[in-house]
C-alpha atoms as a PDB file:
ATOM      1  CA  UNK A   1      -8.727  48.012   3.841  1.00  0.00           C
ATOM      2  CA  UNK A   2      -5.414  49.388   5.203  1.00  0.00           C
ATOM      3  CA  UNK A   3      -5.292  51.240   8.235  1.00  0.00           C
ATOM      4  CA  UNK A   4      -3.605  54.441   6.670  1.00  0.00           C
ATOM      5  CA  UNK A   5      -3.241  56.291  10.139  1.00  0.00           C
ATOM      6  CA  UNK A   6      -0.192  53.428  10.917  1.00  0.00           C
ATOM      7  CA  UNK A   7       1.750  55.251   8.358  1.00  0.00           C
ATOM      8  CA  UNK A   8       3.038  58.826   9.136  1.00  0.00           C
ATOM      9  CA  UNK A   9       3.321  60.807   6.484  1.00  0.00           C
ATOM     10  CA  UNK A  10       6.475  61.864   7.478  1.00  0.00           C
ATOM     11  CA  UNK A  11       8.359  58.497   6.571  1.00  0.00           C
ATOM     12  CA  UNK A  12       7.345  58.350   2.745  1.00  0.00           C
ATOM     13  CA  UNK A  13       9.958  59.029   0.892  1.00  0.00           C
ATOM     14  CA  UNK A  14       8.241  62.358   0.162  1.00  0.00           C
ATOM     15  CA  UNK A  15       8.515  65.947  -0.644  1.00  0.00           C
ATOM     16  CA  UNK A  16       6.353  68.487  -1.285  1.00  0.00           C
ATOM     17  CA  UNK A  17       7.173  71.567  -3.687  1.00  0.00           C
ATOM     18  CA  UNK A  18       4.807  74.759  -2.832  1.00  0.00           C
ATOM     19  CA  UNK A  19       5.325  77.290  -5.758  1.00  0.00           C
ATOM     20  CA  UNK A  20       6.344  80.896  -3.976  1.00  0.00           C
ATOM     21  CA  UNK A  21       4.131  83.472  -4.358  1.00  0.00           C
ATOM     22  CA  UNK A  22       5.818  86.046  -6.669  1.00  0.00           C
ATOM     23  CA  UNK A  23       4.552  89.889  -7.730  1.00  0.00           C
ATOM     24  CA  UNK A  24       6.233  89.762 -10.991  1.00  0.00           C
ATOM     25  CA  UNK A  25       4.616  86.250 -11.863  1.00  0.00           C
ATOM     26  CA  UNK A  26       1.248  84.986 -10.960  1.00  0.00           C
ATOM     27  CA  UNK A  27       2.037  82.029 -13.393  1.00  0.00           C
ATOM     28  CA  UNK A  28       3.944  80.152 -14.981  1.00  0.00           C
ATOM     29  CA  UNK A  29       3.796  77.112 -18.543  1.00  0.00           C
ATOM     30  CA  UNK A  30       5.310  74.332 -18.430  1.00  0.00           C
ATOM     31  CA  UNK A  31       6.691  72.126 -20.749  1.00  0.00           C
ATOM     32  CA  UNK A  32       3.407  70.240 -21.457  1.00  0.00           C
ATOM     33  CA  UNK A  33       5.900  67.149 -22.860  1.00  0.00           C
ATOM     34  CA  UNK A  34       6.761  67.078 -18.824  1.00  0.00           C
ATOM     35  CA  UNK A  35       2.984  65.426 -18.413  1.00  0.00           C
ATOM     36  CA  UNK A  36       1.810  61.807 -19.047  1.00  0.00           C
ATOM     37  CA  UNK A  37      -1.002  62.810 -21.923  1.00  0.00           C
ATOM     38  CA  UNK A  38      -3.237  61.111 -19.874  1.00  0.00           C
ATOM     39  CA  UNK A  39      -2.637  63.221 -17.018  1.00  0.00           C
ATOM     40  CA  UNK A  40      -2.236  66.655 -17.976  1.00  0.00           C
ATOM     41  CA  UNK A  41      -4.528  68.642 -16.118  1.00  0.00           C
ATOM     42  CA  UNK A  42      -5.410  69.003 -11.977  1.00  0.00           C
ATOM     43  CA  UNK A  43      -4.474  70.676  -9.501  1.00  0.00           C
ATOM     44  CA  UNK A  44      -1.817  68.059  -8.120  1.00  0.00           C
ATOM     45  CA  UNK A  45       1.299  67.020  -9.429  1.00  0.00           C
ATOM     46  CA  UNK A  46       2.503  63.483  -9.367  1.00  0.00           C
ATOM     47  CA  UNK A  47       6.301  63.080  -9.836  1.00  0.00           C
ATOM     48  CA  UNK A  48       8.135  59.904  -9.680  1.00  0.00           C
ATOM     49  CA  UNK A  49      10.962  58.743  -8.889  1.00  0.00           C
ATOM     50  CA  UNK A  50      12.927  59.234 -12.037  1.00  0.00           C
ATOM     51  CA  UNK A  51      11.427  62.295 -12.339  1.00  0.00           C
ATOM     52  CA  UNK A  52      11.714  62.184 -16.128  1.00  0.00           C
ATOM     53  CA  UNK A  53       7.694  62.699 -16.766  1.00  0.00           C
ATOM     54  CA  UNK A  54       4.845  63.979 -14.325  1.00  0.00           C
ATOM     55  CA  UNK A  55       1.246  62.964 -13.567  1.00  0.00           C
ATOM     56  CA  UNK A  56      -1.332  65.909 -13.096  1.00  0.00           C
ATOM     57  CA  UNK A  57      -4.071  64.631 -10.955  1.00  0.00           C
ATOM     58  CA  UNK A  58      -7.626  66.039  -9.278  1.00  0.00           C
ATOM     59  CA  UNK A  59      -7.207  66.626  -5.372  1.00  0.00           C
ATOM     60  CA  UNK A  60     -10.491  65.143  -5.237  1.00  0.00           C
ATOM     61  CA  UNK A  61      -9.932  61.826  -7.129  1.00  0.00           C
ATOM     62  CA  UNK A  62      -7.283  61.769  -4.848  1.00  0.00           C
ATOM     63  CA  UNK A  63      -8.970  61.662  -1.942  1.00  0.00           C
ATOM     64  CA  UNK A  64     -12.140  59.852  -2.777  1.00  0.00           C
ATOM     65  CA  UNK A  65      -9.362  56.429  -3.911  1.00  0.00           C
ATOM     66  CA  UNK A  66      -6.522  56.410  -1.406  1.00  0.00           C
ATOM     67  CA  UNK A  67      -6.327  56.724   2.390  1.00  0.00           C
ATOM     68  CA  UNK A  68      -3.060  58.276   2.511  1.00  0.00           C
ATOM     69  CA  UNK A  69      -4.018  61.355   0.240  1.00  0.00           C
ATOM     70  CA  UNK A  70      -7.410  61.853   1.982  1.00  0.00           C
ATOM     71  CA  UNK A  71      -5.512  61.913   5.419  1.00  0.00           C
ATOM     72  CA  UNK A  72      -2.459  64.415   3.730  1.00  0.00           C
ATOM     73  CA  UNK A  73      -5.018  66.541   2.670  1.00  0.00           C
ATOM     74  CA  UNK A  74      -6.789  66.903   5.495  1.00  0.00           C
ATOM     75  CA  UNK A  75      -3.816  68.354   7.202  1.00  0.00           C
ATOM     76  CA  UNK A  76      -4.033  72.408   7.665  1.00  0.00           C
ATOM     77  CA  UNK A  77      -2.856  73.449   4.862  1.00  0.00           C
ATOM     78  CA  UNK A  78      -1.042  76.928   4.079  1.00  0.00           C
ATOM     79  CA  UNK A  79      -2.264  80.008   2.208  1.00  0.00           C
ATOM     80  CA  UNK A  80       0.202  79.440  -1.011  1.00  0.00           C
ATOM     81  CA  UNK A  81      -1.645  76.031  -1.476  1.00  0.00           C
ATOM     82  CA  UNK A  82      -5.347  77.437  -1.505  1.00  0.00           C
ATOM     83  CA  UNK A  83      -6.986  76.310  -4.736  1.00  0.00           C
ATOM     84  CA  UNK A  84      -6.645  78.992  -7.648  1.00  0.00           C
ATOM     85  CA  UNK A  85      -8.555  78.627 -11.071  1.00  0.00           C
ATOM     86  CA  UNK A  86      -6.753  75.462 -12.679  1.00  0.00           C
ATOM     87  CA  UNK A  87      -6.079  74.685 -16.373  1.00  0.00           C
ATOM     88  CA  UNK A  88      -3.180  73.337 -18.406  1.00  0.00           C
ATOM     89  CA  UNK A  89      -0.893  75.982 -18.048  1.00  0.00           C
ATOM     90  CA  UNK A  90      -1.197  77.316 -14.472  1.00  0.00           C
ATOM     91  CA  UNK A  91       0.456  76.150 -11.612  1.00  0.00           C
ATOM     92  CA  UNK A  92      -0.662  73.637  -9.553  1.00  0.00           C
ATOM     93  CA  UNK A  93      -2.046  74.871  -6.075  1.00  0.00           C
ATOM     94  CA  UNK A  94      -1.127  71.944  -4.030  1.00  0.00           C
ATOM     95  CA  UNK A  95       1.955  71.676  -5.081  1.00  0.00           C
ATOM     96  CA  UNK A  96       4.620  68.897  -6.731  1.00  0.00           C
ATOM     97  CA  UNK A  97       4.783  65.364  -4.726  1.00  0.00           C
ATOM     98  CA  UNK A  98       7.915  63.054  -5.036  1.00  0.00           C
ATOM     99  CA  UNK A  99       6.956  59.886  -4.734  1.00  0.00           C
ATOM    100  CA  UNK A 100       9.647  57.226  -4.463  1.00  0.00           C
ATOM    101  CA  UNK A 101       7.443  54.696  -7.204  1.00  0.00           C
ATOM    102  CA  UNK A 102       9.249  54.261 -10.976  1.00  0.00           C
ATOM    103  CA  UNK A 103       6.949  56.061 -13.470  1.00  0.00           C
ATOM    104  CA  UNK A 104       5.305  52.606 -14.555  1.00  0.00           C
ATOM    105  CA  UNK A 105       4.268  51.683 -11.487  1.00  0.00           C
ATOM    106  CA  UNK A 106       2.574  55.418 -10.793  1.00  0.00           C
ATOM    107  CA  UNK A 107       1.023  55.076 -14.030  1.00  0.00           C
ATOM    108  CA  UNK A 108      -0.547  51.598 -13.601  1.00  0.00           C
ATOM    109  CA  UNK A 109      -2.051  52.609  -9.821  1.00  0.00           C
ATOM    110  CA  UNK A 110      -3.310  55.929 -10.808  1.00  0.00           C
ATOM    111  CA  UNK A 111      -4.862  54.504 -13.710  1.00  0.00           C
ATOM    112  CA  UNK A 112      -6.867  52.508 -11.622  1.00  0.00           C
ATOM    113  CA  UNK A 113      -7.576  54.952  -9.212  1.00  0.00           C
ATOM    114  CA  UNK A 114      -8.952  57.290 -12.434  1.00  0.00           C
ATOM    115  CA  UNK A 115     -10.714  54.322 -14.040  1.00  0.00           C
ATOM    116  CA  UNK A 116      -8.083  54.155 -17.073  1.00  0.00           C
ATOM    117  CA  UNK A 117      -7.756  51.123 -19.296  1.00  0.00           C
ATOM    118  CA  UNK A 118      -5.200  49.429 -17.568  1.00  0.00           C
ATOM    119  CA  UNK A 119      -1.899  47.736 -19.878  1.00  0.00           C
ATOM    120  CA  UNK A 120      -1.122  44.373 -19.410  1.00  0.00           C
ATOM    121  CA  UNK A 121       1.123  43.208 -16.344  1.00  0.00           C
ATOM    122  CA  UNK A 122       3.777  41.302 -17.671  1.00  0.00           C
ATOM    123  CA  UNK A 123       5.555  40.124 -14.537  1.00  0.00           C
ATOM    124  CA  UNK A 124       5.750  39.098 -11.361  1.00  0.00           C
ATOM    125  CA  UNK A 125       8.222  42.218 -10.252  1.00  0.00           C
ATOM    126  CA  UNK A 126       5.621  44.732 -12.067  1.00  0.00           C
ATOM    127  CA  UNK A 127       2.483  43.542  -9.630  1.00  0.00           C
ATOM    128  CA  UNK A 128       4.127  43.468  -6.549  1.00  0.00           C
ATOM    129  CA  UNK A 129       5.526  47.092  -6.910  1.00  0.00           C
ATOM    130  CA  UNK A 130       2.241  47.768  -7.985  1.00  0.00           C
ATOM    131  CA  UNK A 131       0.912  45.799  -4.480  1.00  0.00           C
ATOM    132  CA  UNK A 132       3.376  47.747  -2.646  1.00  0.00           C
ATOM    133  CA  UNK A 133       2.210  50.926  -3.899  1.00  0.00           C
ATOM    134  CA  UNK A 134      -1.439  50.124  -3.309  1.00  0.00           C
ATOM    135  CA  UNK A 135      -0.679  49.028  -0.095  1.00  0.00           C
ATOM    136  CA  UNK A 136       1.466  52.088   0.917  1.00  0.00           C
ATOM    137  CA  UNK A 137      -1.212  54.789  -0.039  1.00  0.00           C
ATOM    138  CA  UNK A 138      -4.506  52.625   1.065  1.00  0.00           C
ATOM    139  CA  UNK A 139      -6.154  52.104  -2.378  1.00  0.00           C
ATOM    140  CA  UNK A 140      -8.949  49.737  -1.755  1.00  0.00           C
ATOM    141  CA  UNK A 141     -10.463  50.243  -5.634  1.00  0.00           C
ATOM    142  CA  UNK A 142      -7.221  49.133  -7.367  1.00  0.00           C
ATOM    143  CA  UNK A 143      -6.618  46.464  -4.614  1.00  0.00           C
ATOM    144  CA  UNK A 144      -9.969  45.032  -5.877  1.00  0.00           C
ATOM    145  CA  UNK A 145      -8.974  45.176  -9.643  1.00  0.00           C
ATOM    146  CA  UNK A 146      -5.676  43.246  -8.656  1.00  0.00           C
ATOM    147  CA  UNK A 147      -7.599  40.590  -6.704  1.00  0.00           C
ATOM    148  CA  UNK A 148      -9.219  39.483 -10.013  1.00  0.00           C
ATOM    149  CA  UNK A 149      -6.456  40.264 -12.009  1.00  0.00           C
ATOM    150  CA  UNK A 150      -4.478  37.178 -10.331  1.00  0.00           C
ATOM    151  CA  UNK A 151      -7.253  34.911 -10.355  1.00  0.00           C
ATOM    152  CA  UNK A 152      -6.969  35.229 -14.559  1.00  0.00           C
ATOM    153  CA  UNK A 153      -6.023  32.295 -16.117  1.00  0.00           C
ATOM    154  CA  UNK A 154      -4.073  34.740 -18.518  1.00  0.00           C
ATOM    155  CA  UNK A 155      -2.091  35.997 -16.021  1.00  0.00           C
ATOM    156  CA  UNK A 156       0.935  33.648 -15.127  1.00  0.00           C
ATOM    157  CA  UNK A 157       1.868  34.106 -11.554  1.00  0.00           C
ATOM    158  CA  UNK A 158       3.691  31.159  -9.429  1.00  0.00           C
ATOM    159  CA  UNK A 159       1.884  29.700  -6.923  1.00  0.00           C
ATOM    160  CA  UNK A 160       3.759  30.428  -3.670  1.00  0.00           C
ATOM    161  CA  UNK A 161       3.806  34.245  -4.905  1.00  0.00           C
ATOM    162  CA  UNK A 162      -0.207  34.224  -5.375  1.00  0.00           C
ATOM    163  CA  UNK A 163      -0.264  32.197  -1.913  1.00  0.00           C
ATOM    164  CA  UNK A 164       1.962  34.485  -0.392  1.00  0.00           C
ATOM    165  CA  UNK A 165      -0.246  37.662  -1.698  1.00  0.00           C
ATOM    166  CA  UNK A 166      -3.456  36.346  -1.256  1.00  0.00           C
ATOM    167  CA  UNK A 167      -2.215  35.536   2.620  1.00  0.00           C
ATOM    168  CA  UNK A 168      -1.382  38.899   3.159  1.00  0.00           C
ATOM    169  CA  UNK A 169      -4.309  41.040   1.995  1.00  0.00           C
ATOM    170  CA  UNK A 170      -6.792  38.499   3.441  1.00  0.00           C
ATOM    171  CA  UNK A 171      -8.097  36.647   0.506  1.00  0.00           C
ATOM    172  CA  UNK A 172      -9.188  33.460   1.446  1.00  0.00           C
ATOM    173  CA  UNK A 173     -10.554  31.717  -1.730  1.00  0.00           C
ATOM    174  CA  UNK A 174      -7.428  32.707  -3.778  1.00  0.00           C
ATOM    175  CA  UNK A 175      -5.570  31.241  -0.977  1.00  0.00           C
ATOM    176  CA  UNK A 176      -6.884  28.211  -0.996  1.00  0.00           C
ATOM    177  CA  UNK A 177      -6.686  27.981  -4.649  1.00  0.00           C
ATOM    178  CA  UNK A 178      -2.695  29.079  -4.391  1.00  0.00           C
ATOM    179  CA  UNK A 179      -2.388  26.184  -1.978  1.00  0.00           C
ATOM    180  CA  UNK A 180      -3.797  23.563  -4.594  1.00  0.00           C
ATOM    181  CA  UNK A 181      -1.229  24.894  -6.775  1.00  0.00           C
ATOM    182  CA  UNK A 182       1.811  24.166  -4.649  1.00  0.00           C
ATOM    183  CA  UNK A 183       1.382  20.475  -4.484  1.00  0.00           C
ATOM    184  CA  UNK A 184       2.709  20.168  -7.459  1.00  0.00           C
ATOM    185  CA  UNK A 185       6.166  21.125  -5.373  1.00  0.00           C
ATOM    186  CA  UNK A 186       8.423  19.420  -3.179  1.00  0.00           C
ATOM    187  CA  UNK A 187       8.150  22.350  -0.175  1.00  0.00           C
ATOM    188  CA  UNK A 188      12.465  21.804   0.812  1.00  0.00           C
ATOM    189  CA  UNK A 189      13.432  22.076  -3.184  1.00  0.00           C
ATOM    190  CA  UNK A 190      15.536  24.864  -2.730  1.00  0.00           C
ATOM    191  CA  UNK A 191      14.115  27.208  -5.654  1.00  0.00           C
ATOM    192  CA  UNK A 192      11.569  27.144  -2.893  1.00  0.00           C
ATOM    193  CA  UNK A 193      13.296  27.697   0.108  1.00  0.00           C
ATOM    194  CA  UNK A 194      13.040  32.010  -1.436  1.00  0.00           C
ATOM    195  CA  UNK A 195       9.263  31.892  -1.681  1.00  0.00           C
ATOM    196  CA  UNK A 196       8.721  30.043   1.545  1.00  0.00           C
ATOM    197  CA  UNK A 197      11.003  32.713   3.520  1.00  0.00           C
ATOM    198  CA  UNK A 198       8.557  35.355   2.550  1.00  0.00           C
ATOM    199  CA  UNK A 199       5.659  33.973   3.981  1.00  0.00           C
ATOM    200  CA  UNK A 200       4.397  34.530   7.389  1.00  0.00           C
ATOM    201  CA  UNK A 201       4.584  31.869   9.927  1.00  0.00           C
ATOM    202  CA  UNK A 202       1.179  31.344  10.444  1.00  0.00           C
ATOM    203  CA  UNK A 203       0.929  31.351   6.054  1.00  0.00           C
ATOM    204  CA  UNK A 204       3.796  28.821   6.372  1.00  0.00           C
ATOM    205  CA  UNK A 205       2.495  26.451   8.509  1.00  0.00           C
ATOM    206  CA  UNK A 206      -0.608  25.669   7.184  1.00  0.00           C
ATOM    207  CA  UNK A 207       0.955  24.849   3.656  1.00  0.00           C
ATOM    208  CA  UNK A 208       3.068  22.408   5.904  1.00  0.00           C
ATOM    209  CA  UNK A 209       0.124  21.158   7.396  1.00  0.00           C
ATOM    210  CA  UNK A 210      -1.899  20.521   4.209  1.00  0.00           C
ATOM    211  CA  UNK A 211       1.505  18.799   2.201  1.00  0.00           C
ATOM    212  CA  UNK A 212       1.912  16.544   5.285  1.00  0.00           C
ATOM    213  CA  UNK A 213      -1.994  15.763   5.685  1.00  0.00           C
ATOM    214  CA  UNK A 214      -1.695  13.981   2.156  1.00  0.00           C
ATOM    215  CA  UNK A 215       1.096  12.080   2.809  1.00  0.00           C
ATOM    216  CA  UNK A 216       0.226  10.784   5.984  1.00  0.00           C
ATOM    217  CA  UNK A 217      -3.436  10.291   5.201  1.00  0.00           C
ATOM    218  CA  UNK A 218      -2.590   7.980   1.888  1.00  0.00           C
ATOM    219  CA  UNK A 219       0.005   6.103   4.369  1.00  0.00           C
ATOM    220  CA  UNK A 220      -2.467   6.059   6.593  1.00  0.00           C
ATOM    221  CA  UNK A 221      -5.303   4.500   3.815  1.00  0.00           C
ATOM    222  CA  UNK A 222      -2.730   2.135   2.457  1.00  0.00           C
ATOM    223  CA  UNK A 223      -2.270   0.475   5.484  1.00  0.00           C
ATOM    224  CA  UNK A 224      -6.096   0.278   5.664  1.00  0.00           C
ATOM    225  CA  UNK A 225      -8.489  -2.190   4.447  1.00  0.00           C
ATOM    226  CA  UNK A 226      -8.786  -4.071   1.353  1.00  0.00           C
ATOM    227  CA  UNK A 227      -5.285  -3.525   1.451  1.00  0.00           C
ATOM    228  CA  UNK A 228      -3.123  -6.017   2.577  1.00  0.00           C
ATOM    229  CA  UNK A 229      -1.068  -5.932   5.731  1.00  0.00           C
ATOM    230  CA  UNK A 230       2.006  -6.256   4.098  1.00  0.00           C
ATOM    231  CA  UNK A 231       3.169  -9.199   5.926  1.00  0.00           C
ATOM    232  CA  UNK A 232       3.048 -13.275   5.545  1.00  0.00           C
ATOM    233  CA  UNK A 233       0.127 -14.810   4.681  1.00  0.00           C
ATOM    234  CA  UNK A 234      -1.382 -17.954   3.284  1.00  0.00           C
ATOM    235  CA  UNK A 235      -2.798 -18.075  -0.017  1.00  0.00           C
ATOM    236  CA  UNK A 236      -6.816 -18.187   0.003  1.00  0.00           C
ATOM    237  CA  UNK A 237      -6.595 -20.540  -3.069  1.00  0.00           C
ATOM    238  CA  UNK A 238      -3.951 -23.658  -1.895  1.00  0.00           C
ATOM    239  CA  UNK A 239      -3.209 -22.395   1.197  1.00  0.00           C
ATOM    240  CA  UNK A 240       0.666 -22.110   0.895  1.00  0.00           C
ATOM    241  CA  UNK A 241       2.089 -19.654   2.335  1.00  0.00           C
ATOM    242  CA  UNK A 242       2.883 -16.440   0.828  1.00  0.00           C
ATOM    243  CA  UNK A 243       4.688 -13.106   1.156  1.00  0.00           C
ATOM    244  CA  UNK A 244       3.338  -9.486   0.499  1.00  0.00           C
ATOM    245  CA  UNK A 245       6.771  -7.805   0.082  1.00  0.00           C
ATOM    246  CA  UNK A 246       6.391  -6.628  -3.386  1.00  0.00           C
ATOM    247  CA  UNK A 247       3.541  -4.412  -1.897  1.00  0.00           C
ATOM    248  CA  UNK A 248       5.175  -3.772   0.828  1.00  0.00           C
ATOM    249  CA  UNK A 249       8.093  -2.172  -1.287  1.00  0.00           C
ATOM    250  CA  UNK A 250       5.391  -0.629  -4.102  1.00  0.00           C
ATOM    251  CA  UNK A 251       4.192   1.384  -0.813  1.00  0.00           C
ATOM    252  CA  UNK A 252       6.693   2.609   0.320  1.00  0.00           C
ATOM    253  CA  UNK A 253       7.716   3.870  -3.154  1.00  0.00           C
ATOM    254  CA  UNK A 254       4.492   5.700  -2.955  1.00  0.00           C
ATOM    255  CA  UNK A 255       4.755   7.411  -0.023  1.00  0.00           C
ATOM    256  CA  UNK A 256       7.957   8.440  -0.786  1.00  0.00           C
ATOM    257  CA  UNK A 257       6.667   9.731  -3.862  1.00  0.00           C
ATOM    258  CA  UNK A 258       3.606  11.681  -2.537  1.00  0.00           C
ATOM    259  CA  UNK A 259       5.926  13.346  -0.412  1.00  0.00           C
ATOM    260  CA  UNK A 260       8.101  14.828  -2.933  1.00  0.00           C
ATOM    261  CA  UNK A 261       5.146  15.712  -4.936  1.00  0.00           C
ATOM    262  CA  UNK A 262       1.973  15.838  -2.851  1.00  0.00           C
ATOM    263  CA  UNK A 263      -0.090  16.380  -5.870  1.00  0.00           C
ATOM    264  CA  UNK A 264       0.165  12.515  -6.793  1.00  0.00           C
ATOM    265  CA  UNK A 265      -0.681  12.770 -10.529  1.00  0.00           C
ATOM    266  CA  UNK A 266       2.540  10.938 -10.649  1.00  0.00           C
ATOM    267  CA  UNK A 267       1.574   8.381  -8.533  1.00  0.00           C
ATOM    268  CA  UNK A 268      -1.640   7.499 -10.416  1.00  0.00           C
ATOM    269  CA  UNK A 269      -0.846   8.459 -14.039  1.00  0.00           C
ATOM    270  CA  UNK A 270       2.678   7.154 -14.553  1.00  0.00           C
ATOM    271  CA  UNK A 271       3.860   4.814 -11.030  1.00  0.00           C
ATOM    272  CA  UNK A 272       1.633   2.964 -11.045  1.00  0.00           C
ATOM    273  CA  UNK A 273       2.119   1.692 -14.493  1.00  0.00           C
ATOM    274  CA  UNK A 274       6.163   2.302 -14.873  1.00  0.00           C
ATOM    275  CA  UNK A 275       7.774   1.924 -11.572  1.00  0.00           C
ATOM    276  CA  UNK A 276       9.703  -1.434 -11.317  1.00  0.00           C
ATOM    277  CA  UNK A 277       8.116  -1.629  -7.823  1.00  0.00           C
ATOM    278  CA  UNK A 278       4.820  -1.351  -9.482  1.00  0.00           C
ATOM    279  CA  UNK A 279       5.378  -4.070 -12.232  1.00  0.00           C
ATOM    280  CA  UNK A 280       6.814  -6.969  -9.688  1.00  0.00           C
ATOM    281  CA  UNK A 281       3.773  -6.165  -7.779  1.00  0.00           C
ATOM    282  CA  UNK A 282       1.167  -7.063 -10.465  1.00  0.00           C
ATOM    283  CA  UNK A 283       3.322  -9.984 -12.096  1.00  0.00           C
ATOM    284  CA  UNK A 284       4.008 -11.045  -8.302  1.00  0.00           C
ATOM    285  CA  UNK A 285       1.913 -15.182  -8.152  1.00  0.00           C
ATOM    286  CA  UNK A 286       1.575 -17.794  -5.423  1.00  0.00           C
ATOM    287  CA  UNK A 287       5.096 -19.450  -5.447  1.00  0.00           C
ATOM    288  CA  UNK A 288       3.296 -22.915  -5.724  1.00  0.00           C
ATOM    289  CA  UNK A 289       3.698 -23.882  -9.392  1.00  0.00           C
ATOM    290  CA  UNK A 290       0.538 -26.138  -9.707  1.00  0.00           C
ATOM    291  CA  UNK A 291      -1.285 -23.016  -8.192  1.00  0.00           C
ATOM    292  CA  UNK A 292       0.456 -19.790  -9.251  1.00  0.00           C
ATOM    293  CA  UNK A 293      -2.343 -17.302  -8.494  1.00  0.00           C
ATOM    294  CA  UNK A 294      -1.739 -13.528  -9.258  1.00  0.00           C
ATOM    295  CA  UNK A 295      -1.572 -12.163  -5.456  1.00  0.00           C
ATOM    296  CA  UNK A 296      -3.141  -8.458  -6.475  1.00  0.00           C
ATOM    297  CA  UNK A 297      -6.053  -7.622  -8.548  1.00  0.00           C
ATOM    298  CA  UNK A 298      -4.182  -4.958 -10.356  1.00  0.00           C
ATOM    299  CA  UNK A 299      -7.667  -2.804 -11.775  1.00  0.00           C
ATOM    300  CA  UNK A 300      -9.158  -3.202  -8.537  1.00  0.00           C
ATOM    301  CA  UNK A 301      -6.038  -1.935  -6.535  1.00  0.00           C
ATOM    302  CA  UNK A 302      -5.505   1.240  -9.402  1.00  0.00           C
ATOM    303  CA  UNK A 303      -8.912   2.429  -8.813  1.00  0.00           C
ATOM    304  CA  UNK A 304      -8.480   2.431  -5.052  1.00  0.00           C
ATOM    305  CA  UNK A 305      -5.280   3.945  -5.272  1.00  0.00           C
ATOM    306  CA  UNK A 306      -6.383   6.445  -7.176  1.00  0.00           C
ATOM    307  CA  UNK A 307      -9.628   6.915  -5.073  1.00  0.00           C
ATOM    308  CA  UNK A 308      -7.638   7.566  -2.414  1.00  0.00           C
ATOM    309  CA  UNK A 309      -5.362  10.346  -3.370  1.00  0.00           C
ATOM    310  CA  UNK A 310      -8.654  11.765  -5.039  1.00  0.00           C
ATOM    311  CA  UNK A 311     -10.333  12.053  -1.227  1.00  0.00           C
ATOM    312  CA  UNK A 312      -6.883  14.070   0.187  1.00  0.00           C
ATOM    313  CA  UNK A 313      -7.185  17.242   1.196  1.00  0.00           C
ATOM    314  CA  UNK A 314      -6.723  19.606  -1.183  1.00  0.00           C
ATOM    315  CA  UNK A 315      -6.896  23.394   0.466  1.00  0.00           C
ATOM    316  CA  UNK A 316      -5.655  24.986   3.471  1.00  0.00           C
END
């Protein structure tokens, strides 16, 4: 819910038309190809930006689905704007509004706010014009509809912009679910760098928290038991001694791949299995030739591996 008395009226990009009283006219017909056919009668006019086609709404549906109207019309209002018997063809009591929203994004909020089947929104641009709008005149009803809208498999929206939203209106399950979504990302590509400069700080640090938490917690695992150390050691079968630098250099190549992508499907799914790092590891024996003992169980160390990336965070 918005707190519509932070706005003043008075810096919307708004004007309002009164209609002059007139003893030779009491009424006038307008060009009924001037109104959206869905919005032809009511005794409020809509007009936006363009201007090139109107919106004739209730006063009352007004006010009962957006803040900012219910305030505006609360206002003392003057005797040319009492109500007068409304129809198609006479003149709207409370006047014409100019809003400063394109005639699609008008259409798509007062829609909602009428409880009109709703057209598809095809892009990213459309819904946050559409977000703006709702925001700017305190719609709580088509908020709600938008909430589910994004959380549509259907609808395509990238994750930092769904994080971004869902941070700002206070939704904290599609938030979390936005911040799965961005670990498939590398947070300083710099396609990024736009999205990230549009989130709050507060928003922006805890997606830095939660890509960091996953790299240092799998460093932090790797380093742990039944892994080895890393260093020398002797070999358990003929006691020679032996060196753990192919796993040494196999983690580090993780690590630096979980921090590019802290998702780490491509750790587990294709690494793992292709990496050069990954293949001298498993072919990697006890340099003794009358002993030559494979130094990793390689099925044993995959399923940790992947165990471990499987137990990261994943949310905010």
């Amino acid at each position: 819910m918005f707190n519509s008395t932070s706005k003043s009226l008075s810096t919307l990009d708004m004007q309002i038309v009164k209609r002059a009283p007139s003893q030779e006219m009491t009424e006038y017909k307008p060009d009924p190809l001037l109104y959206h056919p869905l919005f032809s009668e009511g005794d409020t006019v809509l007009s936006p930006k363009d201007g090139e086609i109107l919106f004739r709404v209730y006063s009352h549906t007004l006010k009962m689905t957006s803040g900012f109207f219910r305030s505006m019309f609360s206002l003392p209002q003057s005797a040319s704007s009492s109500p007068s018997p409304s129809n198609s063809t006479s003149s709207p009591p409370n006047g014409i509004f100019y809003l400063e929203e394109d005639k699609e994004t008008l259409e798509y909020l007062l829609r909602m706010m009428c409880g009109l089947p709703l057209p598809n929104i095809e892009t990213t641009e459309q819904l946050e014009a559409l977000l703006e709008a709702v925001e700017k005149y305190d719609t709580p009803g088509p908020l709600s509809i938008i909430r589910l809208l994004v959380m549509t498999p259907s609808f395509n929206i990238h994750p930092f912009k769904l994080y971004g939203v869902a941070c700002r209106f206070g939704w904290e399950a599609e938030a979390k679910h936005a911040s799965t979504q961005t670990l498939a990302y590398n947070l300083l590509d710099a396609e990024v760098r736009p999205l990230l400069q549009r989130l709050s700080t507060d928003s922006l640090l805890k997606l830095l928290d939660l890509h960091r938490s996953r790299r240092e917690g799998l460093r932090q695992r790797l380093n742990d038991t039944p892994f080895v150390s890393g260093t020398t050691a002797t070999c358990i079968n003929c006691s020679s001694l032996i060196d753990y630098h192919t796993w040494r250099e196999l983690k580090y190549k993780i690590i630096l791949e979980i921090d590019v992508r802290p998702l780490g499907d491509t750790v587990v799914d294709v690494g793992l299995r292709d990496w050069p790092e990954a293949t001298a590891c498993w072919n990697a024996k006890c340099p003794l030739a009358n002993c030559s003992r494979n130094l990793y169980d390689k099925n044993e160390t995959l399923r940790v591996i992947r165990d471990c990336v499987a137990k990261l965070p994943k949310t905010i």
